[in-house]
Protein backbone atom coordinates (compact mmCIF):
# COMPACT_ATOMS: atom_id res chain seq x y z
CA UNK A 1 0.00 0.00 0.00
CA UNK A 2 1.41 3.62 -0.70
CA UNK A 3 -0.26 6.85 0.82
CA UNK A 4 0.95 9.96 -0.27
CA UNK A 5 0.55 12.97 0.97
CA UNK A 6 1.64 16.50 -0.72
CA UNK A 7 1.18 19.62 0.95
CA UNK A 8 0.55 22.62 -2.15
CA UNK A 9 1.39 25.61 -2.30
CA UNK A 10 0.96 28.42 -5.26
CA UNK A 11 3.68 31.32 -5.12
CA UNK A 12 2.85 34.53 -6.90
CA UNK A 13 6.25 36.66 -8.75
CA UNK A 14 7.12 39.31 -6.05
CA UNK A 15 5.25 37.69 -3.46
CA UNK A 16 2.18 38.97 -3.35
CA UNK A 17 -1.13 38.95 -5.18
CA UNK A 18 -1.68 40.63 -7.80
CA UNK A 19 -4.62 42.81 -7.52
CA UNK A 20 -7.93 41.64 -8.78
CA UNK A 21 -9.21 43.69 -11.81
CA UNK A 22 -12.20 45.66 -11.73
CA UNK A 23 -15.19 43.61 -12.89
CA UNK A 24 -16.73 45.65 -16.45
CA UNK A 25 -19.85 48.56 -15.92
CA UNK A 26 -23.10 46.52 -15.06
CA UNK A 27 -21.71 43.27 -14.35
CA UNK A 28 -21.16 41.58 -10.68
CA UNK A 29 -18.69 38.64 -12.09
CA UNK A 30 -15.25 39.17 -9.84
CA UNK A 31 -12.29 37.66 -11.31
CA UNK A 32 -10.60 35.06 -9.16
CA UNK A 33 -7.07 36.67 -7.38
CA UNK A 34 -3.88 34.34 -7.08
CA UNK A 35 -3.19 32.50 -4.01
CA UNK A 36 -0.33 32.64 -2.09
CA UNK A 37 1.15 30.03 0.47
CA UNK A 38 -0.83 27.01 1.72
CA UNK A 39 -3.84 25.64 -0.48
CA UNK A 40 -4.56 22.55 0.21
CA UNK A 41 -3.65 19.42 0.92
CA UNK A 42 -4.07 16.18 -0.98
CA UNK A 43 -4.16 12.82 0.63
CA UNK A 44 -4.26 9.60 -1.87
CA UNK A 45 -4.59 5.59 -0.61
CA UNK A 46 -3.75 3.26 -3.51
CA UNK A 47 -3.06 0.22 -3.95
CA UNK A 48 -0.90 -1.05 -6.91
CA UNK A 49 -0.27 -4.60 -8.41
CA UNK A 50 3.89 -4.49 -8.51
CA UNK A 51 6.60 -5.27 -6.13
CA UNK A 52 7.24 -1.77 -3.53
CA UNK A 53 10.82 -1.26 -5.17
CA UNK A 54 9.57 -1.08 -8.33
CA UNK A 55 6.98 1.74 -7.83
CA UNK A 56 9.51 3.63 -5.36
CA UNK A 57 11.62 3.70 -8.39
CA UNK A 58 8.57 4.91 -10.56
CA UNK A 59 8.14 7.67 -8.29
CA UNK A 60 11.95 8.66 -7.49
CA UNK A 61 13.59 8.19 -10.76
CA UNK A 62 13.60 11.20 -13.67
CA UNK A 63 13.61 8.63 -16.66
CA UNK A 64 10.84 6.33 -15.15
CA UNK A 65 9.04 9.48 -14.51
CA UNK A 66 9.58 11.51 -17.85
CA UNK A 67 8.80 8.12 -19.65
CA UNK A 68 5.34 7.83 -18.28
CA UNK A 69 4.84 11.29 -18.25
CA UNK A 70 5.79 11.87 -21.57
CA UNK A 71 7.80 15.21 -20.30
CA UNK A 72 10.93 16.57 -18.67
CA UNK A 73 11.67 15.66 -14.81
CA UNK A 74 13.90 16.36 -12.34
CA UNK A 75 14.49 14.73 -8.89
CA UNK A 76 16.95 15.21 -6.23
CA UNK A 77 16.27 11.62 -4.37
CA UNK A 78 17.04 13.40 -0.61
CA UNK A 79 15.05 14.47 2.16
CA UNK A 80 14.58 18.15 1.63
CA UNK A 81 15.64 17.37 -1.80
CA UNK A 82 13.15 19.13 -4.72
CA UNK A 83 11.61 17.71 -7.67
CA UNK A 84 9.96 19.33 -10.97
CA UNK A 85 7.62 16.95 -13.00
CA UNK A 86 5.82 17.96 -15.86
CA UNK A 87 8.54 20.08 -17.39
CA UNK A 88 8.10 22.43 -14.00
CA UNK A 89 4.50 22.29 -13.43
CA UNK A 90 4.63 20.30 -10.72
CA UNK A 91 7.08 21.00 -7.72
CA UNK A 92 7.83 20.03 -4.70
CA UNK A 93 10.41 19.38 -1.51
CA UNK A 94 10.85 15.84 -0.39
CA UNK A 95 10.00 16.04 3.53
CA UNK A 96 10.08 12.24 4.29
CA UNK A 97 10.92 9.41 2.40
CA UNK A 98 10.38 5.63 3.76
């Protein structure tokens, strides 16, 4: 069994929001603003028909990853250590790893 847990977080350029736009003359829609720090947190339960090393690797390894994925990954295998999946669209620190 693997759970995984991933803490996100969305970071805005300069650190702050940027400010929401004016909705048009006559119109109540308000447009969304960025977030910044904390916005969730996932929490997954699976269970998957292969031996543990081999989906440890599938998670830990760039080529395994960028094969699957179809895209460019990075991984620094180390607690505290980042990764980029997705050619950057997905990133993260490593806090544990079991």
């Amino acid at each position: 069994m693997l759970i995984f847990v991933a803490k996100m977080t969305r970071d805005v350029p300069g650190g702050s929001p940027a400010p929401a736009s004016p909705a048009p003359t006559g119109t109540t829609e308000k447009k969304p603003t960025p977030a910044t720090g904390p916005t969730g947190e996932v929490k997954l339960q699976e269970t998957f028909r292969c031996s543990p090393a081999d989906l440890y690797a599938a998670l830990l390894e760039a080529p395994r990853i960028a094969a699957y994925t179809q895209a460019q990954a990075r991984v620094d295998r180390s607690v505290g250590g980042t990764f980029e999946i997705l050619g950057g669209s997905i990133t993260g620190t490593f806090v544990e790893l079991v």
